[in-house]
C-alpha atoms as a PDB file:
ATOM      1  CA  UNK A   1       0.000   0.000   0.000  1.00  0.00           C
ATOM      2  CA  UNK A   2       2.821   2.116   0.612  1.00  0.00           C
ATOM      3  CA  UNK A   3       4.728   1.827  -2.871  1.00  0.00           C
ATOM      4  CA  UNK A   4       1.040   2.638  -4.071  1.00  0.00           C
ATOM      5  CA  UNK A   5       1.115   6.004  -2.641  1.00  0.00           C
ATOM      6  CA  UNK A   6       4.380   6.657  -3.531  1.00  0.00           C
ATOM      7  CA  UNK A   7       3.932   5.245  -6.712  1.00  0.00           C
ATOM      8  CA  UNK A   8       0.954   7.924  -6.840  1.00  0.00           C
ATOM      9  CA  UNK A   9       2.214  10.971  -5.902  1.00  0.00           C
ATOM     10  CA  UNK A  10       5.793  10.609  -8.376  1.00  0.00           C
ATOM     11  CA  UNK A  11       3.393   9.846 -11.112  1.00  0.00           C
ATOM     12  CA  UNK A  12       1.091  13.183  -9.714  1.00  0.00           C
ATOM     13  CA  UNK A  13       4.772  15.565  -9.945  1.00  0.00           C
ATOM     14  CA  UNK A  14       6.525  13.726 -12.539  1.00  0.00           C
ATOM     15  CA  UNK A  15       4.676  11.619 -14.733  1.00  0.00           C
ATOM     16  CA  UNK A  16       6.077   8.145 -15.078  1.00  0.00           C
ATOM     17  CA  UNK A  17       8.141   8.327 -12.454  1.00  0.00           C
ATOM     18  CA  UNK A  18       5.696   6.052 -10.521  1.00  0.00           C
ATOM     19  CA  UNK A  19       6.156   3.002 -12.948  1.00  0.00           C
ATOM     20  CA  UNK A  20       9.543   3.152 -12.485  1.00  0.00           C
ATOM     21  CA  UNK A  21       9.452   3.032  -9.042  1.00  0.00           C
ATOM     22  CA  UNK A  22       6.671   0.048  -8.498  1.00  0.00           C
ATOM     23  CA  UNK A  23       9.034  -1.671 -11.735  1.00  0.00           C
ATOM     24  CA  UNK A  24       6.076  -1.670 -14.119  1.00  0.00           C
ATOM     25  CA  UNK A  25       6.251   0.199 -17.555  1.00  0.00           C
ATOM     26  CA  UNK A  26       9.957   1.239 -17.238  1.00  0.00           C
ATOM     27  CA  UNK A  27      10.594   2.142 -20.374  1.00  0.00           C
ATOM     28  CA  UNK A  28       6.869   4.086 -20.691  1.00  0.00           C
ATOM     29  CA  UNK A  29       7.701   5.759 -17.205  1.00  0.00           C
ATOM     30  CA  UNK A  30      10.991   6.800 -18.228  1.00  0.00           C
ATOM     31  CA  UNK A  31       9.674   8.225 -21.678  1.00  0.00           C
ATOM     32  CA  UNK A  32       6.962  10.420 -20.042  1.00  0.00           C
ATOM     33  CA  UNK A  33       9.376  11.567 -16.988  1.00  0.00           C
ATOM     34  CA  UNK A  34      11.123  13.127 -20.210  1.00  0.00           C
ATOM     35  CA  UNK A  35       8.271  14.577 -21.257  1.00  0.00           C
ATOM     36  CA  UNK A  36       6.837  15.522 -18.404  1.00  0.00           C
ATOM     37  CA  UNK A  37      10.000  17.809 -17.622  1.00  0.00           C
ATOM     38  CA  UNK A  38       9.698  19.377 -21.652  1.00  0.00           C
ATOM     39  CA  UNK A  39       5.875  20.154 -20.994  1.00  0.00           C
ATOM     40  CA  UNK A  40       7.187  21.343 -17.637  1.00  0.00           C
ATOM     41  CA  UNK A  41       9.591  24.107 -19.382  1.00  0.00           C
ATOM     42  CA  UNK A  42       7.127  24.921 -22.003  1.00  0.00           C
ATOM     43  CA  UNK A  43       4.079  25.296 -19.626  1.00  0.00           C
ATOM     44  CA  UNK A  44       6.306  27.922 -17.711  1.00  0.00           C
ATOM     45  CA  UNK A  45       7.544  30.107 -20.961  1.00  0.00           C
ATOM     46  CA  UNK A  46       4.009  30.039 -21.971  1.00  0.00           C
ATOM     47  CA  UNK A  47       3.175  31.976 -18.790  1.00  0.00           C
ATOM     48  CA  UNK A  48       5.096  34.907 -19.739  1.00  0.00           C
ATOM     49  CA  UNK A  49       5.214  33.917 -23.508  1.00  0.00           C
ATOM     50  CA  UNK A  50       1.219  33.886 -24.194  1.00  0.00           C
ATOM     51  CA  UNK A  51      -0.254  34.436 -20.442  1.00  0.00           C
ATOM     52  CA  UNK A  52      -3.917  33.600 -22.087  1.00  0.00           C
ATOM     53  CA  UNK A  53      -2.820  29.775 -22.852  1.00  0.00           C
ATOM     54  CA  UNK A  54      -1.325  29.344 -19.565  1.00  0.00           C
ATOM     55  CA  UNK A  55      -4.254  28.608 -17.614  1.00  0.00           C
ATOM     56  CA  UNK A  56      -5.733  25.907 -20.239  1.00  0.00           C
ATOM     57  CA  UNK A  57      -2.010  24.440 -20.667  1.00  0.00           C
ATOM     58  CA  UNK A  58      -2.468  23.945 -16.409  1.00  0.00           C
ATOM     59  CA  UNK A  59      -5.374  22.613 -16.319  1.00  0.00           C
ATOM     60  CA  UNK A  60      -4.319  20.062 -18.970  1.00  0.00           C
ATOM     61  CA  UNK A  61      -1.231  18.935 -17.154  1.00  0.00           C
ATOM     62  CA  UNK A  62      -2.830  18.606 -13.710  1.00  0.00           C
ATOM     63  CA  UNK A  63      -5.676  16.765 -15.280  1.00  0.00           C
ATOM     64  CA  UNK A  64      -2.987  14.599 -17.024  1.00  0.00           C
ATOM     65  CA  UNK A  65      -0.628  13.938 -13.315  1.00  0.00           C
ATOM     66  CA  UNK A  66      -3.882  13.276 -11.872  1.00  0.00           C
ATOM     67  CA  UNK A  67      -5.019  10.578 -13.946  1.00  0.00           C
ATOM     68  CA  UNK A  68      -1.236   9.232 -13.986  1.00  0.00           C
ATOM     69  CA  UNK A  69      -1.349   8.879 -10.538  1.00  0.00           C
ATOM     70  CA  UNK A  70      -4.539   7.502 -10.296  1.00  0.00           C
ATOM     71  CA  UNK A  71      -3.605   4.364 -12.670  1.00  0.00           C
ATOM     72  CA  UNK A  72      -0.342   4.568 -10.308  1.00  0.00           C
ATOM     73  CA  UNK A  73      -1.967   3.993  -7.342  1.00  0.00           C
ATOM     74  CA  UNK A  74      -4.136   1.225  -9.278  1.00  0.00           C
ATOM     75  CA  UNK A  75      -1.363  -0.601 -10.366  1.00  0.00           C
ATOM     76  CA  UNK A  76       0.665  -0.528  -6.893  1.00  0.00           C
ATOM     77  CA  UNK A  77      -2.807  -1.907  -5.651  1.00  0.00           C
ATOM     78  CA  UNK A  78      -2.674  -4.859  -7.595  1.00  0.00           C
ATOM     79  CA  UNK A  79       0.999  -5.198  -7.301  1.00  0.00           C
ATOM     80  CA  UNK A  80       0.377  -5.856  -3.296  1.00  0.00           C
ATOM     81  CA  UNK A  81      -2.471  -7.890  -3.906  1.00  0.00           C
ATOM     82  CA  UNK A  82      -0.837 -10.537  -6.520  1.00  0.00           C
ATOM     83  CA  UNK A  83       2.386 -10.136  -3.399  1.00  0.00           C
ATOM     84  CA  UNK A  84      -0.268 -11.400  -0.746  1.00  0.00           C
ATOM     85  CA  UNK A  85      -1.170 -14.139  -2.816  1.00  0.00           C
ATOM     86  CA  UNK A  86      -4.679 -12.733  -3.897  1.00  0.00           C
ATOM     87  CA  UNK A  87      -5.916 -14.315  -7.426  1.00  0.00           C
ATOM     88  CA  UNK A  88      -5.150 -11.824  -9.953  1.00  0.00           C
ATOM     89  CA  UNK A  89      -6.972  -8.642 -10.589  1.00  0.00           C
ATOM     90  CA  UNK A  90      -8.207  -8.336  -7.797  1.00  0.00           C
ATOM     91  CA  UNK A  91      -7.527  -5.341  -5.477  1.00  0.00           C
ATOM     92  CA  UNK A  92      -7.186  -5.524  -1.853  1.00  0.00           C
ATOM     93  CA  UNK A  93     -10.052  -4.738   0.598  1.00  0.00           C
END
């Protein structure tokens, strides 16, 4: 449960980094830690750049981390379960 929170919020800062960390999707993880950072960079010259796409280029990139670090979470989830011998799929109680 613990690596499932963890796993949750790196995928919520820096998307990807979550797979990495529960070993699932490594190469994926890495990939979009790489592009998380670009968007990063480019989401912060926009606000100067072109202050009226900043707010939509937010709102895209939190929705984004948040649904990373929900299937994050998810994942670490079933990770514990299949590691406490529960058939797989299934997700804890």
């Amino acid at each position: 449960m613990k690596r499932a929170v963890l796993a949750a919020l790196l995928n919520f800062f820096f998307a990807g980094l979550g797979y990495v960390v529960l070993g699932e999707r490594r190469l994926l993880g890495v990939g979009w830690t790489l592009a998380a950072v670009g968007l990063t960079y480019v989401e912060l010259s926009i606000q100067t750049a072109a202050p009226a796409f900043y707010w939509p280029m937010f709102a895209s990139v939190f929705l984004l981390n948040t649904c990373f670090a929900v299937d994050a979470y998810r994942v670490g989830q079933r990770l514990a379960a299949a590691d406490a011998g529960a058939p797989r799929g299934a997700l804890p109680a």
